[in-house]
C-alpha atoms as a PDB file:
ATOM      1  CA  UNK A   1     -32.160  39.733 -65.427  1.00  0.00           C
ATOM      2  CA  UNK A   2     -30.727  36.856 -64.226  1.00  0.00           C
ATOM      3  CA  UNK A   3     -32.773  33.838 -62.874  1.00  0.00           C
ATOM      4  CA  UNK A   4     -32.611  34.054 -58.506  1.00  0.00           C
ATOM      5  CA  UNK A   5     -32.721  30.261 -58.379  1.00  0.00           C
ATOM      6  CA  UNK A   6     -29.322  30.352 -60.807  1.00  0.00           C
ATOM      7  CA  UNK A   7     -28.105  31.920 -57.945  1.00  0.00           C
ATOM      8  CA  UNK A   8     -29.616  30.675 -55.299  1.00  0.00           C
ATOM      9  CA  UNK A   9     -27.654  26.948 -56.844  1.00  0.00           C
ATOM     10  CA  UNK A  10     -24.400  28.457 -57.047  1.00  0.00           C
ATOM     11  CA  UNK A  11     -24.595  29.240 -53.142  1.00  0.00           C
ATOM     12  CA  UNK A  12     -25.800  26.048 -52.203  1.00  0.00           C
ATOM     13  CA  UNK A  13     -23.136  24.457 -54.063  1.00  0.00           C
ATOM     14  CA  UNK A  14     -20.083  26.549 -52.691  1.00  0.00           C
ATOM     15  CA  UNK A  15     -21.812  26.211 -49.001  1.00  0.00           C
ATOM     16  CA  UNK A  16     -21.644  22.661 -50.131  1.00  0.00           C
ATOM     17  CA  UNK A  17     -18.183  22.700 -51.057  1.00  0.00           C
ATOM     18  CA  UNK A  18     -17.032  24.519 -48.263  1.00  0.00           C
ATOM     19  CA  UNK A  19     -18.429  22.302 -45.593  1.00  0.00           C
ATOM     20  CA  UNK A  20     -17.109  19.363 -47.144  1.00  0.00           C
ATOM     21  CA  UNK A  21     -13.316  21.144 -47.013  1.00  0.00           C
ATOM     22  CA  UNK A  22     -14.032  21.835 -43.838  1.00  0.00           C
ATOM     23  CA  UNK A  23     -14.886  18.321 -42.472  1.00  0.00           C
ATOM     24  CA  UNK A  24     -12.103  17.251 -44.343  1.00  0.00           C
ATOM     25  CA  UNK A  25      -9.729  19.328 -42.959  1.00  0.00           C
ATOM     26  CA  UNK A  26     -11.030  18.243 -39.493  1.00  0.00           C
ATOM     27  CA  UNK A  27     -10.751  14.610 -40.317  1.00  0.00           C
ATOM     28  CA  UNK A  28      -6.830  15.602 -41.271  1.00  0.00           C
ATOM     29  CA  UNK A  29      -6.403  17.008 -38.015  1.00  0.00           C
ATOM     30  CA  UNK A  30      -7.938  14.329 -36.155  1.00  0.00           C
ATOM     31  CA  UNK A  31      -6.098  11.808 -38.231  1.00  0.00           C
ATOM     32  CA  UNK A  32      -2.763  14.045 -37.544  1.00  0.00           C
ATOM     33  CA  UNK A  33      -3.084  14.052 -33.767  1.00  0.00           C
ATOM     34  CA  UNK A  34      -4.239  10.529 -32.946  1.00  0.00           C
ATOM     35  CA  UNK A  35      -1.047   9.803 -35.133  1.00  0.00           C
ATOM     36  CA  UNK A  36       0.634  12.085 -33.060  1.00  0.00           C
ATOM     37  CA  UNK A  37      -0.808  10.671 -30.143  1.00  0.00           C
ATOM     38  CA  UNK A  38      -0.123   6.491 -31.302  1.00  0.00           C
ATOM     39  CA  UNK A  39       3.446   7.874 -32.467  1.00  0.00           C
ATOM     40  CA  UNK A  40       4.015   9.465 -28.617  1.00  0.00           C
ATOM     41  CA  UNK A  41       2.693   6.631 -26.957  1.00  0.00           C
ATOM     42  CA  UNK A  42       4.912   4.404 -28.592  1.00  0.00           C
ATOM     43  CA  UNK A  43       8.057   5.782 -27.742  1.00  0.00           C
ATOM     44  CA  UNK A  44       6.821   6.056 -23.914  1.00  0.00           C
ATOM     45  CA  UNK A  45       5.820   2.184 -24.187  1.00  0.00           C
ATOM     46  CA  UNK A  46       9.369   1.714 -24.648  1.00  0.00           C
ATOM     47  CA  UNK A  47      10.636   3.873 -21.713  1.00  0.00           C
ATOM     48  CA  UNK A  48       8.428   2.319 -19.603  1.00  0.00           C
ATOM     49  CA  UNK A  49       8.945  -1.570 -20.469  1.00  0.00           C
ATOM     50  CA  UNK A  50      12.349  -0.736 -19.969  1.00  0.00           C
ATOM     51  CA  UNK A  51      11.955   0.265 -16.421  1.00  0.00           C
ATOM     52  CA  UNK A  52       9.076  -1.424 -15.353  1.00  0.00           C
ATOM     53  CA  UNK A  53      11.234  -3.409 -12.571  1.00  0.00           C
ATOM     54  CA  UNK A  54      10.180  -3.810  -8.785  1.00  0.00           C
ATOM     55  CA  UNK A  55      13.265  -4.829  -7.536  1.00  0.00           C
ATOM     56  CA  UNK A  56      12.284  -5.846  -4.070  1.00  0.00           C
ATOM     57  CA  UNK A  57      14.573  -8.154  -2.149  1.00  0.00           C
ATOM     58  CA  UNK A  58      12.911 -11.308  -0.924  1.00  0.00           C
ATOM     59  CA  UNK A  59      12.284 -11.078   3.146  1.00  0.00           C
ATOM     60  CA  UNK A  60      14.387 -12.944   5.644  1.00  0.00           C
ATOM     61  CA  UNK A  61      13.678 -16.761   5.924  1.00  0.00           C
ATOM     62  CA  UNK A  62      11.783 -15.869   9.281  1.00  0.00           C
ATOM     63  CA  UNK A  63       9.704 -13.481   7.760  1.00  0.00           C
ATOM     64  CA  UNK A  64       8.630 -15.673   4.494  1.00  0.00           C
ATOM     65  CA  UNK A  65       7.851 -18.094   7.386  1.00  0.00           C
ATOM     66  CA  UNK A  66       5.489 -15.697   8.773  1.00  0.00           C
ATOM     67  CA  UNK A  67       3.795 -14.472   5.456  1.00  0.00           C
ATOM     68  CA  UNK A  68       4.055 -17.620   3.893  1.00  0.00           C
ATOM     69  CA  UNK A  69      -0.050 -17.982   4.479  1.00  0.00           C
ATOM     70  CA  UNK A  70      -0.620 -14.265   3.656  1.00  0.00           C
ATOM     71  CA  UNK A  71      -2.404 -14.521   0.727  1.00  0.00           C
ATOM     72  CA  UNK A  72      -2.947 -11.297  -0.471  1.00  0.00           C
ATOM     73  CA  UNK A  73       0.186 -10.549   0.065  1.00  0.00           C
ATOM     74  CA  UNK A  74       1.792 -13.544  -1.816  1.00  0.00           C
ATOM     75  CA  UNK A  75      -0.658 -11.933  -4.883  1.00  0.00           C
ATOM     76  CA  UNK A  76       0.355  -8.469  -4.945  1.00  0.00           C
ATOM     77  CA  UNK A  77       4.059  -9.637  -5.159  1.00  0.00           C
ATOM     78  CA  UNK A  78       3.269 -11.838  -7.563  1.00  0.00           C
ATOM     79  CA  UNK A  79       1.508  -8.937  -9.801  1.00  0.00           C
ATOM     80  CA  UNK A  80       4.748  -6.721  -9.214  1.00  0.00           C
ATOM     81  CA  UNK A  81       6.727  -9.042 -11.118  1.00  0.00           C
ATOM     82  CA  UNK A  82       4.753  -9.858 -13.750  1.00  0.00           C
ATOM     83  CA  UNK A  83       5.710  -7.970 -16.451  1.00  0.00           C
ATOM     84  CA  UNK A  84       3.049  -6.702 -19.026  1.00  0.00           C
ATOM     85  CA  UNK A  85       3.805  -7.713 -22.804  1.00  0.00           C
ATOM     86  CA  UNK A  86       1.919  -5.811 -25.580  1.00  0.00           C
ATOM     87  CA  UNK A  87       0.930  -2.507 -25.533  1.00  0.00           C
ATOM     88  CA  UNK A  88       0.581   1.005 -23.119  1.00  0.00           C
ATOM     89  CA  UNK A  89      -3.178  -0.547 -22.465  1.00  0.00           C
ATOM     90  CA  UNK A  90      -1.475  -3.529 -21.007  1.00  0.00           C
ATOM     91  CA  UNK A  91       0.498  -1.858 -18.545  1.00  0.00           C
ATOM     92  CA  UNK A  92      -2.897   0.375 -17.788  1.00  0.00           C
ATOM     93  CA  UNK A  93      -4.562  -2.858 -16.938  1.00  0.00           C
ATOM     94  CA  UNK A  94      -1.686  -3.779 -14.663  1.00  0.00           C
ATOM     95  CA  UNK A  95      -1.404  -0.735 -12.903  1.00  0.00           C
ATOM     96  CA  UNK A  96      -5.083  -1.072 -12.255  1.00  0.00           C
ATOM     97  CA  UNK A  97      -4.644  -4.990 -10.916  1.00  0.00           C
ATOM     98  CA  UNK A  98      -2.320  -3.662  -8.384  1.00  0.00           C
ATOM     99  CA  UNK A  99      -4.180  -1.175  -7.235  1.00  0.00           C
ATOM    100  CA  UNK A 100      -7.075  -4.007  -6.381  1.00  0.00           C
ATOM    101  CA  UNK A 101      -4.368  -6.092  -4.682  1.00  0.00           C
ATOM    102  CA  UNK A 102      -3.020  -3.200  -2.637  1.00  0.00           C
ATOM    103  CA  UNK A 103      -6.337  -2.341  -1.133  1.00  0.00           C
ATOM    104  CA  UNK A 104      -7.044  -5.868   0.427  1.00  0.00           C
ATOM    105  CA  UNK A 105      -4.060  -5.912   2.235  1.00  0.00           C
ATOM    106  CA  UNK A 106      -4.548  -3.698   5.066  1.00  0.00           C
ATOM    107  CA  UNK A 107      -7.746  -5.577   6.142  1.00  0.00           C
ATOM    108  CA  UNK A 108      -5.892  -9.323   5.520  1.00  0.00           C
ATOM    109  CA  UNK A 109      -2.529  -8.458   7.755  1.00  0.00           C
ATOM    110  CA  UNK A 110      -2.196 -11.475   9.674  1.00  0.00           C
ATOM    111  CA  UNK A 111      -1.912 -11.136  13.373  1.00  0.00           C
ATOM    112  CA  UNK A 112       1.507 -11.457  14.645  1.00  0.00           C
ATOM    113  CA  UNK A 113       2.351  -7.949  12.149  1.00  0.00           C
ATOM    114  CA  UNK A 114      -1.308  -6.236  13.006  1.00  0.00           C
ATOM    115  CA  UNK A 115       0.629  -3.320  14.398  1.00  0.00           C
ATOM    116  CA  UNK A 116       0.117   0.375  13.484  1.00  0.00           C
ATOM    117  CA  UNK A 117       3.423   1.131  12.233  1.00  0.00           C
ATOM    118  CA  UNK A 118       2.629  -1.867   9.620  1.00  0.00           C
ATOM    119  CA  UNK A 119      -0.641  -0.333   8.656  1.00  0.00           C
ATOM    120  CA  UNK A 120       0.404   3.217   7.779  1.00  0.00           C
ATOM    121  CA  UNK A 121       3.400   1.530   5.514  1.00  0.00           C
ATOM    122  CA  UNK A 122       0.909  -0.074   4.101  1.00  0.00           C
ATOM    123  CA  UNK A 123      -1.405   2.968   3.399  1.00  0.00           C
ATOM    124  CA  UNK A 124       1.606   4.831   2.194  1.00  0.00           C
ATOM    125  CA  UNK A 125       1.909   1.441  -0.459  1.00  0.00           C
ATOM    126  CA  UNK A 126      -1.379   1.665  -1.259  1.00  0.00           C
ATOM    127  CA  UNK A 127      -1.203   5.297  -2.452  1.00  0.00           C
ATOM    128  CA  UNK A 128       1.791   5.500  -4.398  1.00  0.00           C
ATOM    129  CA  UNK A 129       0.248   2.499  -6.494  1.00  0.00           C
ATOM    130  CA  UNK A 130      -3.033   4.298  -6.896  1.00  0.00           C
ATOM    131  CA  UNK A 131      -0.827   7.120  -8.050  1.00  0.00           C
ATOM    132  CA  UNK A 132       0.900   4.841 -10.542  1.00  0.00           C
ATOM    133  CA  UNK A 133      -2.182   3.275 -12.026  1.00  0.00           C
ATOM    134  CA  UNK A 134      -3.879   7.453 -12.100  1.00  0.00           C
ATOM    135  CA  UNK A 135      -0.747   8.692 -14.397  1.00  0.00           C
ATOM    136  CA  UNK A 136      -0.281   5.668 -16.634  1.00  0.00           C
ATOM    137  CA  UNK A 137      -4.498   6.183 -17.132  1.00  0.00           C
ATOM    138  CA  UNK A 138      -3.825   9.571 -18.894  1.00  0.00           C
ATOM    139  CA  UNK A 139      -4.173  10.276 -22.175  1.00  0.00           C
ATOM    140  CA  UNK A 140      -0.449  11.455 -22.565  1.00  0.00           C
ATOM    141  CA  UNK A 141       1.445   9.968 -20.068  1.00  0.00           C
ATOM    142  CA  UNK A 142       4.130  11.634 -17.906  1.00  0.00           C
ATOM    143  CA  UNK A 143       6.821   9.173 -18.237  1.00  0.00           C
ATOM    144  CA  UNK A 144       8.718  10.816 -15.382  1.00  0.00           C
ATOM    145  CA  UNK A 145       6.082  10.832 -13.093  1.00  0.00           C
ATOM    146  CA  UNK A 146       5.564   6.913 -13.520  1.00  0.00           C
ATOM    147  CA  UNK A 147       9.131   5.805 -13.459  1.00  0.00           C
ATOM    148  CA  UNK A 148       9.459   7.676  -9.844  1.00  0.00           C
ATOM    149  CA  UNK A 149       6.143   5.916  -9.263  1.00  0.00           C
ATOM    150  CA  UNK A 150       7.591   2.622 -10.224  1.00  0.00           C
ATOM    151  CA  UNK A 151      10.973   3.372  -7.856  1.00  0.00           C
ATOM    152  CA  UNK A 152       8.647   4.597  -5.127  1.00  0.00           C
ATOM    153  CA  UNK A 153       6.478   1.611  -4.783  1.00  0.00           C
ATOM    154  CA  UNK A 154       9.744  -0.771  -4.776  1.00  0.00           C
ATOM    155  CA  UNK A 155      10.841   1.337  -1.817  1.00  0.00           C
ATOM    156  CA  UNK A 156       7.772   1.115  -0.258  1.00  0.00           C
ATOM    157  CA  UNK A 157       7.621  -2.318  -0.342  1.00  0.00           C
ATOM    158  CA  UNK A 158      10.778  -3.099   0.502  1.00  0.00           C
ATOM    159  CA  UNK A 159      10.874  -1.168   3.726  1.00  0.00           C
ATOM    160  CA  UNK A 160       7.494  -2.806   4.048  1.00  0.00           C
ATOM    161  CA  UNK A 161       9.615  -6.532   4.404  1.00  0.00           C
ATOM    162  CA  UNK A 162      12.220  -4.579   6.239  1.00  0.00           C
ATOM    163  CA  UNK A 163       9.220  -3.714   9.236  1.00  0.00           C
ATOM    164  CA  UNK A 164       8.343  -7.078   9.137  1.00  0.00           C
ATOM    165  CA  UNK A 165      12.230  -8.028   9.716  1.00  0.00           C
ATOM    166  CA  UNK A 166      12.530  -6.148  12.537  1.00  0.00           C
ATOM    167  CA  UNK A 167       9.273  -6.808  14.142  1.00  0.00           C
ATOM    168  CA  UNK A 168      10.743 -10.519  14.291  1.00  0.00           C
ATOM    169  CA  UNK A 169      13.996  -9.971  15.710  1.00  0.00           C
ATOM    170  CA  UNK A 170      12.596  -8.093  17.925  1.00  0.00           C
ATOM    171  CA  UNK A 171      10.398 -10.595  19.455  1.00  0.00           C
ATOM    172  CA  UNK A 172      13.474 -12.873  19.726  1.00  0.00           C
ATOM    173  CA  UNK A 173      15.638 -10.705  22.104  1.00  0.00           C
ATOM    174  CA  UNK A 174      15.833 -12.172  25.289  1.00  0.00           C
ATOM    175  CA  UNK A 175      13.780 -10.969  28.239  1.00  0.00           C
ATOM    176  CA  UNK A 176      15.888  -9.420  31.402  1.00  0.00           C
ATOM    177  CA  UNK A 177      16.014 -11.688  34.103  1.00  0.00           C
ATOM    178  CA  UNK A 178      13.096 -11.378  36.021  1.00  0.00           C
ATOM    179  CA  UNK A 179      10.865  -9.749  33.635  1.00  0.00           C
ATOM    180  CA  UNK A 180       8.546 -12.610  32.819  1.00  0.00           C
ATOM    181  CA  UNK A 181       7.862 -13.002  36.843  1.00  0.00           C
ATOM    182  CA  UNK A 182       7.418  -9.066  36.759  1.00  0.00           C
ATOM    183  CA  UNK A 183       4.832  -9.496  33.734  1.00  0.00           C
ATOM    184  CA  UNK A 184       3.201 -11.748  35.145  1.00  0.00           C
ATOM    185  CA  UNK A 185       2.306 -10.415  38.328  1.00  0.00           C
ATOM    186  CA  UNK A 186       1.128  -7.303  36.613  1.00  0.00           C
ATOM    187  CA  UNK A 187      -1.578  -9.623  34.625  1.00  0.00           C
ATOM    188  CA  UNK A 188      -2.238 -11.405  38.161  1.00  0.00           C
ATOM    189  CA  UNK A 189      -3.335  -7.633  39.618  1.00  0.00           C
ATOM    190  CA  UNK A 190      -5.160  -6.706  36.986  1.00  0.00           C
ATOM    191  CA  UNK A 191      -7.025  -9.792  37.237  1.00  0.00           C
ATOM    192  CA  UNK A 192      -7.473  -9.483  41.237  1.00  0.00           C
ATOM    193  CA  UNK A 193     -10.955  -8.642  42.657  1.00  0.00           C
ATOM    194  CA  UNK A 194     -10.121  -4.573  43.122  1.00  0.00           C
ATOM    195  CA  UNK A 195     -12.646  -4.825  46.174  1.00  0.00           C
ATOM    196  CA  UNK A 196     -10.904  -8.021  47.858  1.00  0.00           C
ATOM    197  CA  UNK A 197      -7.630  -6.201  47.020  1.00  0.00           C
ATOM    198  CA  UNK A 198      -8.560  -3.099  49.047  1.00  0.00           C
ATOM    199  CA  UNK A 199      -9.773  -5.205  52.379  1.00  0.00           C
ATOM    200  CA  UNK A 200      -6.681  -5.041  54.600  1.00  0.00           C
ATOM    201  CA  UNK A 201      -5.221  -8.490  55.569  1.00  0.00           C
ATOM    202  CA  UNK A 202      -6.379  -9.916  59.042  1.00  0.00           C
ATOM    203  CA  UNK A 203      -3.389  -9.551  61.412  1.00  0.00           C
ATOM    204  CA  UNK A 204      -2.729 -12.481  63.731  1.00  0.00           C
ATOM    205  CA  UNK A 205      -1.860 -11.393  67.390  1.00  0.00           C
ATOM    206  CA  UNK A 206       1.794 -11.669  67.998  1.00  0.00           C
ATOM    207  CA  UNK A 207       2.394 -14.037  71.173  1.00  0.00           C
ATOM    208  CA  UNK A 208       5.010 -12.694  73.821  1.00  0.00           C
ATOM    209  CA  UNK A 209       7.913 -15.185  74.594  1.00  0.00           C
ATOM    210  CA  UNK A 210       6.800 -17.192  78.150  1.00  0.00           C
ATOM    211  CA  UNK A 211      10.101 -16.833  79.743  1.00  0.00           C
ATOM    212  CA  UNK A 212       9.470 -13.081  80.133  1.00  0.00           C
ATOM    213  CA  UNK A 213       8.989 -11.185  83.712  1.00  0.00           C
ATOM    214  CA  UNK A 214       6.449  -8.340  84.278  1.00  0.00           C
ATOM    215  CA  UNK A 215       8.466  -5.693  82.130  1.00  0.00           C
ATOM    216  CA  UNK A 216       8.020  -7.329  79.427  1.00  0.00           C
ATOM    217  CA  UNK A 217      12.022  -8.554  79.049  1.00  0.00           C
ATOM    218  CA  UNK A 218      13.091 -12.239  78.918  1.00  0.00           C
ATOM    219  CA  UNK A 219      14.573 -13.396  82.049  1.00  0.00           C
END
């Protein structure tokens, strides 16, 4: 009869042997797919340095007159065309910067454009960059999703300046003739003491001529 520890070593040992193949084998796949992974990520670094452009027009003398104290606005644009060198995790970090410049800029809009029409471009802005920064984050990217990110939050930002263009020339057209003196008796009224407004003016008697006769009719 054969010794049950004899056996009892032979199982250990192929157990043994088998978990170590096993981990191995694991280890190769890991290995395989974060080479996979580095080898995929490569080629998408390359797509996306290529078109990592935001090709916005610079505004209209008037209107870099106007924004020309707008901080947080001179920094975002200033982070849009700043390219990223090095790797994917560069342009994550980017992404990510913009996203912290975009957000300030709806509470920072200087006065003259505090409008509503500028405030829900800017909202619009602010999510297509958070979009941006949300697909470059993944694991493996979806390089078309980013590049229409990329175009999207040009646009955006160009039709951003292009608000600001026309909310200047429109405050330049002329006034009809008229119109201020209208406007200003408008604010005048509202301004008026609504109870003195509603007493009706004292009438002064109107005095007959003294070359009349009884009737009433000049002589």
């Amino acid at each position: 009869m054969q010794n049950p520890m004899k056996h009892l070593r032979y199982i250990i040992f192929f157990g043994l042997c088998g978990l170590l193949f096993s981990c191995q084998e694991d280890g190769l796949t890991k290995a395989a797919k974060i080479k996979r992974i580095s080898k995929q990520n490569d080629s998408i670094l390359n797509v996306i340095s290529s078109n990592w452009k935001f090709n916005v027009p610079a505004p209209t003398p008037k209107v870099a007159q106007r924004i020309s104290t707008w901080q947080e606005w001179q920094l975002f644009n200033n982070e849009l065309q700043q390219k990223p060198k090095g790797t994917i995790e560069d342009y994550r970090k980017k992404a990510k910067t913009l996203v912290t410049r975009a957000d300030v800029l709806r509470s920072s809009i200087p006065g003259f454009f505090e409008k509503p029409q500028v405030k829900s471009r800017i909202s619009v802005l602010n999510t297509k960059v958070r979009m941006l920064y949300t697909f470059i984050s993944v694991e493996t990217i979806p390089v078309k999703k980013v590049l229409a990110l990329i175009d999207d939050v040009t646009h955006e930002t160009d039709q951003l300046q292009k608000q600001f263009d026309e909310m200047v020339r429109f405050s330049e057209i002329p006034k009809e003739q008229g119109e201020d003196e209208m406007l200003r008796a408008l604010d005048t009224v509202r301004m008026a003491n609504p109870d003195m407004m509603a007493q009706p003016a004292t009438q002064q008697p109107r005095r007959m001529p003294s070359n009349t006769i009884g009737n009433g009719r000049p002589q």
